[in-house]
C-alpha atoms as a PDB file:
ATOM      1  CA  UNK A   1       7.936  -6.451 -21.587  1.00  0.00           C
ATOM      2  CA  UNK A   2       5.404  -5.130 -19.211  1.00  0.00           C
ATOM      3  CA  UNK A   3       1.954  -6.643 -19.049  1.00  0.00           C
ATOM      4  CA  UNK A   4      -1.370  -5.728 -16.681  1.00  0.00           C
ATOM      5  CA  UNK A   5       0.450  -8.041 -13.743  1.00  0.00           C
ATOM      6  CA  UNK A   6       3.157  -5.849 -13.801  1.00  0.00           C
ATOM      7  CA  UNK A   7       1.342  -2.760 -13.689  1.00  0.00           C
ATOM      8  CA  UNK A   8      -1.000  -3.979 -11.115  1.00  0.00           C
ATOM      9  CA  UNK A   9       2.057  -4.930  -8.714  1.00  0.00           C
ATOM     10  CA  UNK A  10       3.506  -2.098  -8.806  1.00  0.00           C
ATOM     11  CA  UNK A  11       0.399   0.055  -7.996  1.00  0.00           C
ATOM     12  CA  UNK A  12      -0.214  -2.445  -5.267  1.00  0.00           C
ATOM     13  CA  UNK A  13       3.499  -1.632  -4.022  1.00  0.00           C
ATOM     14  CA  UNK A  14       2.632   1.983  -4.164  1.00  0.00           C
ATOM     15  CA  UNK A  15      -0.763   1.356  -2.508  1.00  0.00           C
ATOM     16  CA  UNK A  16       0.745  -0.755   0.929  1.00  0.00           C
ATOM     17  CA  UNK A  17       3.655   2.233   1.274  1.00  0.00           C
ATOM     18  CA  UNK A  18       1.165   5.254   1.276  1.00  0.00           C
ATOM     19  CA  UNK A  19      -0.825   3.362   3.350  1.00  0.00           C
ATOM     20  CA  UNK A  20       2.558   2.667   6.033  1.00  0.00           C
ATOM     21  CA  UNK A  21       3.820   6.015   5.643  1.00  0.00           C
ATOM     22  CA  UNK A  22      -0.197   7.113   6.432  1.00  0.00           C
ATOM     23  CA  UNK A  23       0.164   4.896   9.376  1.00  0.00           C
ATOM     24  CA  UNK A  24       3.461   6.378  10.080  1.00  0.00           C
ATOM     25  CA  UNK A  25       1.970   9.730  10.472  1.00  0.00           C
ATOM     26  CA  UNK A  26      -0.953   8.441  12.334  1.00  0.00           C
ATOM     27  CA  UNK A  27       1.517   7.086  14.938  1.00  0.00           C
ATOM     28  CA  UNK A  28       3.696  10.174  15.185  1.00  0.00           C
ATOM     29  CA  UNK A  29       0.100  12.364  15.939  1.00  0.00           C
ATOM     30  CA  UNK A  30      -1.029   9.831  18.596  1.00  0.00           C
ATOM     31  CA  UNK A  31       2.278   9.325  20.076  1.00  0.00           C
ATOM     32  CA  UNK A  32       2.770  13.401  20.115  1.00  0.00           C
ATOM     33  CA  UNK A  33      -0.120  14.142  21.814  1.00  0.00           C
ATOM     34  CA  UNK A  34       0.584  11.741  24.277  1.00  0.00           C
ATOM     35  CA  UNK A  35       3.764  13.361  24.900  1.00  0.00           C
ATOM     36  CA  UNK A  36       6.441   9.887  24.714  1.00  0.00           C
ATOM     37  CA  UNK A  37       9.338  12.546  22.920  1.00  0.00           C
ATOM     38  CA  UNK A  38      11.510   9.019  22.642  1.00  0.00           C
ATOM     39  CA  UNK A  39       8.908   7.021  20.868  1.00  0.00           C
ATOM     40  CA  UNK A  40       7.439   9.549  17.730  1.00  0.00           C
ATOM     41  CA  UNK A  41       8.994   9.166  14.723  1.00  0.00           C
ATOM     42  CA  UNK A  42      11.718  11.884  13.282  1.00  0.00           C
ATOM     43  CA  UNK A  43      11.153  14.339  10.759  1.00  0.00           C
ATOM     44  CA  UNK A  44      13.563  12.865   8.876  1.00  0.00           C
ATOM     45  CA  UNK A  45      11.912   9.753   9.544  1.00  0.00           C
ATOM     46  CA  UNK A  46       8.239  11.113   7.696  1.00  0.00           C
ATOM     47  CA  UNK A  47      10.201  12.731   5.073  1.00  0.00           C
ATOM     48  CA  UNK A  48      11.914   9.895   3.897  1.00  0.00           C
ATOM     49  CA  UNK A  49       8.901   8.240   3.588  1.00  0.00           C
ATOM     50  CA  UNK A  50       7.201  10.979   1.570  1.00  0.00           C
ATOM     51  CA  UNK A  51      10.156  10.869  -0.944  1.00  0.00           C
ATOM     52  CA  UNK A  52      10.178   6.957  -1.184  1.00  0.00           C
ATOM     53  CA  UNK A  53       6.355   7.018  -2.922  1.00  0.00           C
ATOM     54  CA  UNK A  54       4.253   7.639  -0.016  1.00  0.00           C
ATOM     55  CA  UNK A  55       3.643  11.272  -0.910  1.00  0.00           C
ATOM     56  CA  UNK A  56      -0.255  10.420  -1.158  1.00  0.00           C
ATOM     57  CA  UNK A  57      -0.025   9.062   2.173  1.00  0.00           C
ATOM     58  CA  UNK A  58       2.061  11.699   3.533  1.00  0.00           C
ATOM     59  CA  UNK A  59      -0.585  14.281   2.066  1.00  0.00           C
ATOM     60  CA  UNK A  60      -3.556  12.335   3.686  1.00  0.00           C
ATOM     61  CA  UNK A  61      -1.962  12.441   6.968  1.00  0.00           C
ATOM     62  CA  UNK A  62      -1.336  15.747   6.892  1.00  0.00           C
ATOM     63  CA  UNK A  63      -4.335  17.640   6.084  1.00  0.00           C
ATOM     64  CA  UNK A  64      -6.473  14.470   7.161  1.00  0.00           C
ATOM     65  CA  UNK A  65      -5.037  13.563  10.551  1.00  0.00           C
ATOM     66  CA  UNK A  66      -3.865  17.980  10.731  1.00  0.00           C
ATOM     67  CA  UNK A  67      -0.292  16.812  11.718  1.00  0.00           C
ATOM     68  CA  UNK A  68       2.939  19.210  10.945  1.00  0.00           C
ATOM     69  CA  UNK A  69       0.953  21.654   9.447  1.00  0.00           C
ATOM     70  CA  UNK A  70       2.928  24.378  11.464  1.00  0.00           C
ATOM     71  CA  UNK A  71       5.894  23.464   9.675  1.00  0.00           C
ATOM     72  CA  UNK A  72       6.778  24.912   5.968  1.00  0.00           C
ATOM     73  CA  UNK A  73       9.144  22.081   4.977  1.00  0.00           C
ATOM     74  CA  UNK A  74       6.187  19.937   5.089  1.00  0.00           C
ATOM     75  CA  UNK A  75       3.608  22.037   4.087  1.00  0.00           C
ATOM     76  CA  UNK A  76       5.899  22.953   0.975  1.00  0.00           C
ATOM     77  CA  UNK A  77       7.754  19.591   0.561  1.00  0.00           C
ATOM     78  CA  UNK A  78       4.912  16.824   0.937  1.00  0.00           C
ATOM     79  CA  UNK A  79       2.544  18.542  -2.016  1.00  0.00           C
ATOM     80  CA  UNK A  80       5.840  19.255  -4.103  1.00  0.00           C
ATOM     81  CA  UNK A  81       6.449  16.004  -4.061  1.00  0.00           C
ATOM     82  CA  UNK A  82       3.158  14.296  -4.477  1.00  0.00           C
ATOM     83  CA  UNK A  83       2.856  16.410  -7.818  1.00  0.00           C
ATOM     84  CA  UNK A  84       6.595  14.714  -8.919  1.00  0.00           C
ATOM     85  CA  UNK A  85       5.312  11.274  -8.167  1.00  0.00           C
ATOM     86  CA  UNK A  86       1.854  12.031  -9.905  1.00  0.00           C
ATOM     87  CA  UNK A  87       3.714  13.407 -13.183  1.00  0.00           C
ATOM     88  CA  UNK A  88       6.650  10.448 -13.023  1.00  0.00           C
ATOM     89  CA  UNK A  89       3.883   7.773 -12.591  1.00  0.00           C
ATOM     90  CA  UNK A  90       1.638   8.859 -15.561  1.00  0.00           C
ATOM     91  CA  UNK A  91       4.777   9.597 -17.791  1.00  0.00           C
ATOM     92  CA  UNK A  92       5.713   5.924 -16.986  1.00  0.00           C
ATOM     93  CA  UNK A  93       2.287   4.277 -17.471  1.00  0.00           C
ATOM     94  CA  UNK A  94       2.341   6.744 -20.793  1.00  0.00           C
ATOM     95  CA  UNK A  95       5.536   5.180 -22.195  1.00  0.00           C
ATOM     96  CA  UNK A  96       4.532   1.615 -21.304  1.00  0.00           C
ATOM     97  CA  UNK A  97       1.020   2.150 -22.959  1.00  0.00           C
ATOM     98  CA  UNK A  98       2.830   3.878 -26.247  1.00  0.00           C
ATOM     99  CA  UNK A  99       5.139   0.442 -26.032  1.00  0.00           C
ATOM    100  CA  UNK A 100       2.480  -2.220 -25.898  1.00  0.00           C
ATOM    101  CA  UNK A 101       0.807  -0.496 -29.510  1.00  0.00           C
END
């Protein structure tokens, strides 16, 4: 059964891979304007990211850090799924809450 330890561990999880994929787009910005095309980090790359759980992260780097806000597949993609992970993640800590009654 799942107990607060649980819980908390996984929301720490979730915490340290916004905060990488964050960092990830952090990187890609600084590393852009710099100009090093070999060293930035793919599209693919950030999006991946974004679908693994770091969709808060991904959000904060884009509208915090203004990076790929030209491009629709992010602009459309990163809040699209942000609102998934928020609706999965209450759902789940929902269910667990109904089970421990």
């Amino acid at each position: 059964m799942f107990d607060f330890l649980t819980v908390k561990a996984v929301l720490s999880v979730l915490f340290f891979i916004n905060l990488f994929t964050f960092c990830l787009y952090a990187y890609d910005k600084v590393i852009s304007k710099i100009g090093k095309v070999k060293l930035r980090v793919s599209e693919r790359g950030l999006l991946l990211w974004t679908f693994l759980f770091g969709s808060f992260g991904a959000f904060c780097g884009i509208f915090m850090l203004r990076h790929k806000t030209r491009h629709k597949n992010f602009l459309i993609l990163v809040p699209l799924s942000l609102a998934v992970h928020i609706a999965l993640i209450s759902f789940l800590l929902l269910k667990l809450s109904l089970l421990s009654l």
